[in-house]
PDB file of N, CA and C in Angstrom:
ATOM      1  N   UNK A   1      -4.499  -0.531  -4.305  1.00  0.00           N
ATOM      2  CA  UNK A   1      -3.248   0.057  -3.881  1.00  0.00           C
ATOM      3  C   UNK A   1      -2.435   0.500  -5.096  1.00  0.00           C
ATOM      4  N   UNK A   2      -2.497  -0.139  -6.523  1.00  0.00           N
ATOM      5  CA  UNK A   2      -1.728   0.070  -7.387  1.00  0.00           C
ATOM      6  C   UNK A   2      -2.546   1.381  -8.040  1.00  0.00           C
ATOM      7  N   UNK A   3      -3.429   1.445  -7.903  1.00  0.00           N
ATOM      8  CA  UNK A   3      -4.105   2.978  -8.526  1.00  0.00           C
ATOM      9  C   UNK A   3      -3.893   3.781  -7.641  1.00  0.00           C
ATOM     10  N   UNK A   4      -3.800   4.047  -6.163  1.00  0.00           N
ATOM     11  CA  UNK A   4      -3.388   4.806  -5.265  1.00  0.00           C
ATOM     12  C   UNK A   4      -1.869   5.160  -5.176  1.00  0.00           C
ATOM     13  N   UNK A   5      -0.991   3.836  -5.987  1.00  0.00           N
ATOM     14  CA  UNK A   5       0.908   4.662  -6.135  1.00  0.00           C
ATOM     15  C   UNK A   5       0.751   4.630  -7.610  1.00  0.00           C
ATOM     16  N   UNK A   6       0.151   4.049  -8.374  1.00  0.00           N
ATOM     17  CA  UNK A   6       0.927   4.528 -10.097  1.00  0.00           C
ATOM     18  C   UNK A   6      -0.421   4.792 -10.421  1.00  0.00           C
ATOM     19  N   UNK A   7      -1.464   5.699  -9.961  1.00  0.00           N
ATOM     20  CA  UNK A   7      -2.456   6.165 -11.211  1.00  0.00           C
ATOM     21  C   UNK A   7      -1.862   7.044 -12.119  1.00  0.00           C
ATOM     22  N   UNK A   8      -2.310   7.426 -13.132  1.00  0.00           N
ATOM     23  CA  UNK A   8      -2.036   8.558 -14.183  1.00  0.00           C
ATOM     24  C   UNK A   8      -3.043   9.851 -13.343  1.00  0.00           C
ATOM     25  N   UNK A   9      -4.078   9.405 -13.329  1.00  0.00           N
ATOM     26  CA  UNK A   9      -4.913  10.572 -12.983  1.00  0.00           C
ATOM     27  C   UNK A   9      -4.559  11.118 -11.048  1.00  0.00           C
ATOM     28  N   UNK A  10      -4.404  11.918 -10.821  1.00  0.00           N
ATOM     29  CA  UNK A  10      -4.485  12.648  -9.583  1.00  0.00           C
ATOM     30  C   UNK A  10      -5.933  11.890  -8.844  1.00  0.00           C
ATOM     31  N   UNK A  11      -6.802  12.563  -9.112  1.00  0.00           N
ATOM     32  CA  UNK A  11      -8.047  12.161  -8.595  1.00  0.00           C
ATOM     33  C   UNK A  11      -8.440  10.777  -8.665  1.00  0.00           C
ATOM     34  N   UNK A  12      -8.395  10.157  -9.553  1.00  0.00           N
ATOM     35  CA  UNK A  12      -8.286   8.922  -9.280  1.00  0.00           C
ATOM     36  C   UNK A  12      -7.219   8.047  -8.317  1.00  0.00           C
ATOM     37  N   UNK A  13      -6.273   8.714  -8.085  1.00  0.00           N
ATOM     38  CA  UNK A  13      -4.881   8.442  -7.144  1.00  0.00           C
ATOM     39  C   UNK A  13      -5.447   8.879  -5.407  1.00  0.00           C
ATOM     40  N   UNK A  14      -6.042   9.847  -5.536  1.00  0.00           N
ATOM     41  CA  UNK A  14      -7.112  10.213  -4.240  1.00  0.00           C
ATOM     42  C   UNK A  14      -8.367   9.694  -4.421  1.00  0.00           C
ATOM     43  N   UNK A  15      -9.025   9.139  -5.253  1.00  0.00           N
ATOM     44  CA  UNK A  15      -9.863   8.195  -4.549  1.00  0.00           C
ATOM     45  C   UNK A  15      -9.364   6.658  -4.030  1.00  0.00           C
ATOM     46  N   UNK A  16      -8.531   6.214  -4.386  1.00  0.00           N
ATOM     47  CA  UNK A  16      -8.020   4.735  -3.806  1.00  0.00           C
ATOM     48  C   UNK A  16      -7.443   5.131  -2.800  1.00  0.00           C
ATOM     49  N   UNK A  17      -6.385   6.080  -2.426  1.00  0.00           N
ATOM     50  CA  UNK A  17      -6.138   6.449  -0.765  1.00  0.00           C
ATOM     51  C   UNK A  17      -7.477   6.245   0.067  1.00  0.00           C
ATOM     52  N   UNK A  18      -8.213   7.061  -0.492  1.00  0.00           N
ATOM     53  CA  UNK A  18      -9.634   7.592   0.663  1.00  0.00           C
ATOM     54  C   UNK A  18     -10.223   6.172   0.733  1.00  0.00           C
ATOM     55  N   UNK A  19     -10.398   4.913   0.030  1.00  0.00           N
ATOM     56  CA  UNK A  19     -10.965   3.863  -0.201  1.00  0.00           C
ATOM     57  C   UNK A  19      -9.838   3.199   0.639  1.00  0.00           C
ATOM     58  N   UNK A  20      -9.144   3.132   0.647  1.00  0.00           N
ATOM     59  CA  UNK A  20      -8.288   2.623   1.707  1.00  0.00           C
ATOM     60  C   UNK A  20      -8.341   3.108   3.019  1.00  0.00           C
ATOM     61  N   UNK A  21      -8.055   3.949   2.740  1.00  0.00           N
ATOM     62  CA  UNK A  21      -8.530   4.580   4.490  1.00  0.00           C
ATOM     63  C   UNK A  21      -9.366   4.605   5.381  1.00  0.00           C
ATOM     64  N   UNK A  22     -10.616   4.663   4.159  1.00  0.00           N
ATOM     65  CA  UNK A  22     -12.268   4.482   5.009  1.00  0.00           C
ATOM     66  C   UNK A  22     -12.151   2.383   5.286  1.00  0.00           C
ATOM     67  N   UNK A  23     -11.801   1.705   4.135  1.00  0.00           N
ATOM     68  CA  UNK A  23     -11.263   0.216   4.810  1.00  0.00           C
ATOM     69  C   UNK A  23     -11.033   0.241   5.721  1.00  0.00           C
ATOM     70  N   UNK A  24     -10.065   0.735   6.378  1.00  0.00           N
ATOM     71  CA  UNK A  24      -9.502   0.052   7.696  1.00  0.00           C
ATOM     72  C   UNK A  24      -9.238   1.190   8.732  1.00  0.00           C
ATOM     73  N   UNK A  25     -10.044   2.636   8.706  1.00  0.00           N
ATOM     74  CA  UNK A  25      -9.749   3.002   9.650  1.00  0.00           C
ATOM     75  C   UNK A  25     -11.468   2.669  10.380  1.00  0.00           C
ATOM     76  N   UNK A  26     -11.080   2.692  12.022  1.00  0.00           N
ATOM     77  CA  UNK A  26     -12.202   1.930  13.078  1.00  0.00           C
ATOM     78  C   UNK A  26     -12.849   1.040  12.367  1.00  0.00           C
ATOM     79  N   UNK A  27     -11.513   0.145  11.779  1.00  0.00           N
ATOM     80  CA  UNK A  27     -12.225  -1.403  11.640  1.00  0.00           C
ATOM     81  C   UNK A  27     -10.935  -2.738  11.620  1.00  0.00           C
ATOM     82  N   UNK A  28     -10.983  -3.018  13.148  1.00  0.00           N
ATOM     83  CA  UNK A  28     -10.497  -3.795  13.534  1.00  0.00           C
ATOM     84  C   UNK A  28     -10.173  -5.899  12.336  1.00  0.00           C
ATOM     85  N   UNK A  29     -11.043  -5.730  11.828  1.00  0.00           N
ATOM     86  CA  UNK A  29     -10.670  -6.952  10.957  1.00  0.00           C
ATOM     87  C   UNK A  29     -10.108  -6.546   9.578  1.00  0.00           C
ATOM     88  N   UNK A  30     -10.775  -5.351   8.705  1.00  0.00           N
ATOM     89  CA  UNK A  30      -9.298  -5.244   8.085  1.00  0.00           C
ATOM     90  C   UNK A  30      -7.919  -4.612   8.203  1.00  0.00           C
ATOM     91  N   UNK A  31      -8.025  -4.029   9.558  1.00  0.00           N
ATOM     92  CA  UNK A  31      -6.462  -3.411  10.098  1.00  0.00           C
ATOM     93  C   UNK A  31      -5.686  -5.483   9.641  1.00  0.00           C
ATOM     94  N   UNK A  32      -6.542  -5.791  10.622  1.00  0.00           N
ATOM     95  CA  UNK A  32      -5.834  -7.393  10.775  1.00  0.00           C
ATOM     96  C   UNK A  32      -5.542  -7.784   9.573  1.00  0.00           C
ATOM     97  N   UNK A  33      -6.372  -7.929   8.259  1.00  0.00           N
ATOM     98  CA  UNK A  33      -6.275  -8.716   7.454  1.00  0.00           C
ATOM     99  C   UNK A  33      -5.101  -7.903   6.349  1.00  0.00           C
ATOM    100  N   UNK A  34      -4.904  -6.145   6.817  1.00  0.00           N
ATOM    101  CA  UNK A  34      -3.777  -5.697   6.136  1.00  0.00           C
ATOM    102  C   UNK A  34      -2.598  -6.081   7.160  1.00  0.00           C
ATOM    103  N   UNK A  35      -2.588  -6.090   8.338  1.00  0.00           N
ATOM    104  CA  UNK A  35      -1.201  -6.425   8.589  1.00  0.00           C
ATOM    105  C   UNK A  35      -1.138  -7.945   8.107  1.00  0.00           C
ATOM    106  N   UNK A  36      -1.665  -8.520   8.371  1.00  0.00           N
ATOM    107  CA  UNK A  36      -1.415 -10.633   7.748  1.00  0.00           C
ATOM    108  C   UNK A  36      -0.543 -10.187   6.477  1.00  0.00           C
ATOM    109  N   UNK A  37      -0.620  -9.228   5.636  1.00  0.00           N
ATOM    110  CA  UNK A  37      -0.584  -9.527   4.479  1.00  0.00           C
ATOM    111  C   UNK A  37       1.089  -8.660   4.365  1.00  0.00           C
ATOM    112  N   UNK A  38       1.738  -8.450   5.462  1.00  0.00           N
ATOM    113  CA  UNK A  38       2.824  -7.682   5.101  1.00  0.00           C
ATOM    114  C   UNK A  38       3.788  -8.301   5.392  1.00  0.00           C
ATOM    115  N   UNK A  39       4.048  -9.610   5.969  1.00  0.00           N
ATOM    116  CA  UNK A  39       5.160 -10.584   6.279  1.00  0.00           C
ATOM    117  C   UNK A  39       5.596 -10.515   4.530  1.00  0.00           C
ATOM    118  N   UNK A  40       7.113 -10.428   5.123  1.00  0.00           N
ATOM    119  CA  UNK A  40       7.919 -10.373   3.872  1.00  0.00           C
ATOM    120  C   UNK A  40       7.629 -11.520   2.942  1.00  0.00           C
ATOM    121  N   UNK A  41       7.460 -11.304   1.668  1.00  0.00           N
ATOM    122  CA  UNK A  41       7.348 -12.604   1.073  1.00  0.00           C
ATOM    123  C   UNK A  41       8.018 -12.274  -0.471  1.00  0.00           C
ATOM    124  N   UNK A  42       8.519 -13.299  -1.047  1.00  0.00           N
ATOM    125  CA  UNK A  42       9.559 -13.245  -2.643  1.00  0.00           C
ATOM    126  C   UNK A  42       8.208 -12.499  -3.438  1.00  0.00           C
ATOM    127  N   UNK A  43       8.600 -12.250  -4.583  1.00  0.00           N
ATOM    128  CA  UNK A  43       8.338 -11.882  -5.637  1.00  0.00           C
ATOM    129  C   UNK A  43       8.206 -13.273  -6.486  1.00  0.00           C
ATOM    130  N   UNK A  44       7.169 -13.093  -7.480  1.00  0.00           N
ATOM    131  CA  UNK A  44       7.224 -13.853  -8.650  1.00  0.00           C
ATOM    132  C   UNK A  44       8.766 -14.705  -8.820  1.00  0.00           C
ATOM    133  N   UNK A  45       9.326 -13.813  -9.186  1.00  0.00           N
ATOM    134  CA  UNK A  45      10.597 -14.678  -9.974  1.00  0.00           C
ATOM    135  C   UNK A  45      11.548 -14.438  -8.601  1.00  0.00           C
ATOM    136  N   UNK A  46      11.143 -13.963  -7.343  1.00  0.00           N
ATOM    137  CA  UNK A  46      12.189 -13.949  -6.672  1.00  0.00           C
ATOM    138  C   UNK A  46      13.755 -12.896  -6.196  1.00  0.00           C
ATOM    139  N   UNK A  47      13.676 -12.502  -7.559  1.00  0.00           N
ATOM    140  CA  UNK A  47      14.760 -11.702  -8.067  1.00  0.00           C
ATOM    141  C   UNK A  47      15.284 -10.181  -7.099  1.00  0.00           C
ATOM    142  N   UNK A  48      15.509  -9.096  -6.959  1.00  0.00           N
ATOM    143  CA  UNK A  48      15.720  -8.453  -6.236  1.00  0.00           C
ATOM    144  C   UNK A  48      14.902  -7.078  -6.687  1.00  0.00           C
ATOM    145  N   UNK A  49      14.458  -7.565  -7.768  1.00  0.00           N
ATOM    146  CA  UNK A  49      13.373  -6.418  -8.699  1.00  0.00           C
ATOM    147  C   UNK A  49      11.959  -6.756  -8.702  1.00  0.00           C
ATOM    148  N   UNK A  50      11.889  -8.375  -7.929  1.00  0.00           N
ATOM    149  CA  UNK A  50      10.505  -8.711  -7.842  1.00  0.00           C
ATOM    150  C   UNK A  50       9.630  -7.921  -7.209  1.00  0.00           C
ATOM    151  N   UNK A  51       8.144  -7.824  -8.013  1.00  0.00           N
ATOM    152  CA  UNK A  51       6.911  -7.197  -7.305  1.00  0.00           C
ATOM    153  C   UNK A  51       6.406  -8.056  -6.543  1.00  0.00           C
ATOM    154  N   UNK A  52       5.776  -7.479  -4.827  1.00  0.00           N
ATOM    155  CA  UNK A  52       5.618  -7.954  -3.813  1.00  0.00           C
ATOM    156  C   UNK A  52       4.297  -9.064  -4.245  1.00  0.00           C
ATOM    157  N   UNK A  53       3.481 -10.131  -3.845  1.00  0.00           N
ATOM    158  CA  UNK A  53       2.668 -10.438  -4.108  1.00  0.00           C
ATOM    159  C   UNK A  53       1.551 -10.246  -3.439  1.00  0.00           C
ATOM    160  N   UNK A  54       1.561  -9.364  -2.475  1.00  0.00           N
ATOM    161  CA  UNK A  54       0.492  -9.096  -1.368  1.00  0.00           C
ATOM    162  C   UNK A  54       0.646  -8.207  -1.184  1.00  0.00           C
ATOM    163  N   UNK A  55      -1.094  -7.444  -0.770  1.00  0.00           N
ATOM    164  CA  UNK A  55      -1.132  -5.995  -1.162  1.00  0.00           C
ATOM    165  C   UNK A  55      -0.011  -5.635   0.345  1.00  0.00           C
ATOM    166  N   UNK A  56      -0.226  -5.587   1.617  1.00  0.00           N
ATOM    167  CA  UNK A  56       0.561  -5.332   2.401  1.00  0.00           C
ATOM    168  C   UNK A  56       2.267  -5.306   2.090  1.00  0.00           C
ATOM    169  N   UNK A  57       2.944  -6.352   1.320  1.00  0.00           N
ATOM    170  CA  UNK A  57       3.964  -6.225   1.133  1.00  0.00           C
ATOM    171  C   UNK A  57       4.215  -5.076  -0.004  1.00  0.00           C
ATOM    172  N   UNK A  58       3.361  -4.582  -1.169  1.00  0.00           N
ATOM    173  CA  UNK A  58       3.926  -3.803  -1.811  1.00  0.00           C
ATOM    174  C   UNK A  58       3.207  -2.529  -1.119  1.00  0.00           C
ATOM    175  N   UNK A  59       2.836  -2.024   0.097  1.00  0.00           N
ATOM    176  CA  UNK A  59       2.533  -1.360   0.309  1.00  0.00           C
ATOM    177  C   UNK A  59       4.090  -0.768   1.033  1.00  0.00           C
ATOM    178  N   UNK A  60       4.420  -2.060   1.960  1.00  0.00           N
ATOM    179  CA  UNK A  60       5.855  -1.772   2.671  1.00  0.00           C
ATOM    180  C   UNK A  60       7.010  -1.256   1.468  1.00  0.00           C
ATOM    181  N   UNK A  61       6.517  -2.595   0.698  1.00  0.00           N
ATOM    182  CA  UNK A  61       8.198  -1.474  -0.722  1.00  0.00           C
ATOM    183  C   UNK A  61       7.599  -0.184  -0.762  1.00  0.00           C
ATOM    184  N   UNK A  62       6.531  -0.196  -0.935  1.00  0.00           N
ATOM    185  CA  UNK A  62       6.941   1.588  -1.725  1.00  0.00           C
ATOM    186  C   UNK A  62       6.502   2.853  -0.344  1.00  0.00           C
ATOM    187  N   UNK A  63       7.025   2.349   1.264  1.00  0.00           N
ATOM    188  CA  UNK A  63       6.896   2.882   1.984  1.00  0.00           C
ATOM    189  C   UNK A  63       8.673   3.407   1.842  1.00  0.00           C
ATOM    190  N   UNK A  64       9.258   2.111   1.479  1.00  0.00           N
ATOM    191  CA  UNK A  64      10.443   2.128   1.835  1.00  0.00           C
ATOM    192  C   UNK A  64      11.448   2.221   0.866  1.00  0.00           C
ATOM    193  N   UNK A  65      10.689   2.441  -0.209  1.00  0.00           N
ATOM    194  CA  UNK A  65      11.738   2.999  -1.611  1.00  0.00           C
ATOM    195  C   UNK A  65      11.746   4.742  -1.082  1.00  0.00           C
ATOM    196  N   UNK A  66      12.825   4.759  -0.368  1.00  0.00           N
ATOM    197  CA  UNK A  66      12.953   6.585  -1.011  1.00  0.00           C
ATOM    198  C   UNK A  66      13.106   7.189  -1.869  1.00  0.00           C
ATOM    199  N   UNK A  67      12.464   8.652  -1.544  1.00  0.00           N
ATOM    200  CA  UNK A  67      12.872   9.423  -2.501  1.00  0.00           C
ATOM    201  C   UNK A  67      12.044   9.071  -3.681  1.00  0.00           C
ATOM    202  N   UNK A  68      10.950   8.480  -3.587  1.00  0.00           N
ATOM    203  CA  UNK A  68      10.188   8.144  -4.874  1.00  0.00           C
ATOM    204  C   UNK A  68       8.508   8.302  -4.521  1.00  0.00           C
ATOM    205  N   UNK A  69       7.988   8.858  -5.507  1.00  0.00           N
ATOM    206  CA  UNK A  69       6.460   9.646  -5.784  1.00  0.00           C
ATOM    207  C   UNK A  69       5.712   8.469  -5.258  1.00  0.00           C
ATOM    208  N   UNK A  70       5.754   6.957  -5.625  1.00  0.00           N
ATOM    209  CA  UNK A  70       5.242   5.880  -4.769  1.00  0.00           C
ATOM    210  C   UNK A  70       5.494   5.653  -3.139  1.00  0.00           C
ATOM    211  N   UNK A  71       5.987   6.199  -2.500  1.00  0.00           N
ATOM    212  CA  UNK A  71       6.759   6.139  -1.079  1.00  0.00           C
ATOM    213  C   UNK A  71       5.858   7.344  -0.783  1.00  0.00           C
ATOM    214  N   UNK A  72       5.553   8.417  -1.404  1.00  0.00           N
ATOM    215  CA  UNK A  72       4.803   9.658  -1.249  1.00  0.00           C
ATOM    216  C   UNK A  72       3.424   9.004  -0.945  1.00  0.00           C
ATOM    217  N   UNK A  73       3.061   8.645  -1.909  1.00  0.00           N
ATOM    218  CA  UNK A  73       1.791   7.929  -1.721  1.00  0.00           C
ATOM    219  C   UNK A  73       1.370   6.999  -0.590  1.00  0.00           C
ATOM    220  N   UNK A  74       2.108   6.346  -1.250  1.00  0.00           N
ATOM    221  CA  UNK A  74       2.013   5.276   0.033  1.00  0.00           C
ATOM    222  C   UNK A  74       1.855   5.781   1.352  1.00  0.00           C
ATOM    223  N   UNK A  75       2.946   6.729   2.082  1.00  0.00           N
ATOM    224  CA  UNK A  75       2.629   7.015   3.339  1.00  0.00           C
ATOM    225  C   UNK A  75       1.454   7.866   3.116  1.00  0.00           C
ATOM    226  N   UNK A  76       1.092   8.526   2.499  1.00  0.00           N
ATOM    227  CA  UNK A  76      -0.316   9.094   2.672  1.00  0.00           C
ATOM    228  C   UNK A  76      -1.372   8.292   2.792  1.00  0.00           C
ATOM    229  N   UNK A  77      -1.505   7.444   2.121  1.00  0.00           N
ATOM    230  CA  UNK A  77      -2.516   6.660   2.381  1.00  0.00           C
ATOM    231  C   UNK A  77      -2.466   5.309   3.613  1.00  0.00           C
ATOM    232  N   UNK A  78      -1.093   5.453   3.814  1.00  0.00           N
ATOM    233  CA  UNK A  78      -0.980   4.737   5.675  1.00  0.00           C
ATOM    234  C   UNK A  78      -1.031   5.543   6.198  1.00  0.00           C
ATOM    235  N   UNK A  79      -1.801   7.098   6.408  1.00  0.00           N
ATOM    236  CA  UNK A  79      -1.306   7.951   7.517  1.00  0.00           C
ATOM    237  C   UNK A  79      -3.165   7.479   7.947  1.00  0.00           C
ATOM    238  N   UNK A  80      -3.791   7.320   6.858  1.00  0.00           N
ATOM    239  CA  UNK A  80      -5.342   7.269   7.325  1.00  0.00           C
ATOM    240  C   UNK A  80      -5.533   6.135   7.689  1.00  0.00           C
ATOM    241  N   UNK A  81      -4.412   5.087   8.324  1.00  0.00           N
ATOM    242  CA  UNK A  81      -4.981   3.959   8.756  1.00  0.00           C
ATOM    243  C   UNK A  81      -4.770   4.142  10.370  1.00  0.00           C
ATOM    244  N   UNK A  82      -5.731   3.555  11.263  1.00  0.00           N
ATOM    245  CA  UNK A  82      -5.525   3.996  12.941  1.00  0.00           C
ATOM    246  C   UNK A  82      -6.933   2.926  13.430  1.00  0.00           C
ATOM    247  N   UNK A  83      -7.012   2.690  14.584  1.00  0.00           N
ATOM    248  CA  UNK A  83      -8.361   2.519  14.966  1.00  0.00           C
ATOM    249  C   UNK A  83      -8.178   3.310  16.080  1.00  0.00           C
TER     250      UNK A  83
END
């Protein structure tokens, strides 16, 4: 997920979407095992700048940071999740 919102390279930024997508689309156990993982949970230090510790939760921050190139991403690569 972190090469799919902060790669340097483009193409490398589209292959971790597509690797995500082919994961969990028509496949019922890791749809499951990405939602388990999005219950809100602290950060490391807690703080209000903390990084999420589960891929689901930093998938939700950077759904929900607007206005930012990670939020771009991000929903692109949740648009290919469905069963």
């Amino acid at each position: 997920l972190r090469v799919a919102l902060h790669g340097a390279d483009p193409r490398e930024r589209s292959a971790a979407e597509h690797l995500i997508a082919c994961f969990c689309r028509g496949n019922p156990d890791g749809q499951i095992t990405l939602a388990s993982t999005i219950a809100p949970v602290a950060g490391p230090s807690g703080g209000p700048d903390a990084t999420p510790d589960t891929f689901g939760g930093e998938l939700v921050c950077a759904l929900v940071s607007s206005g930012s190139s990670s939020a771009s991403a991000a929903s692109g690569a949740a648009g290919g999740y469905g069963g």
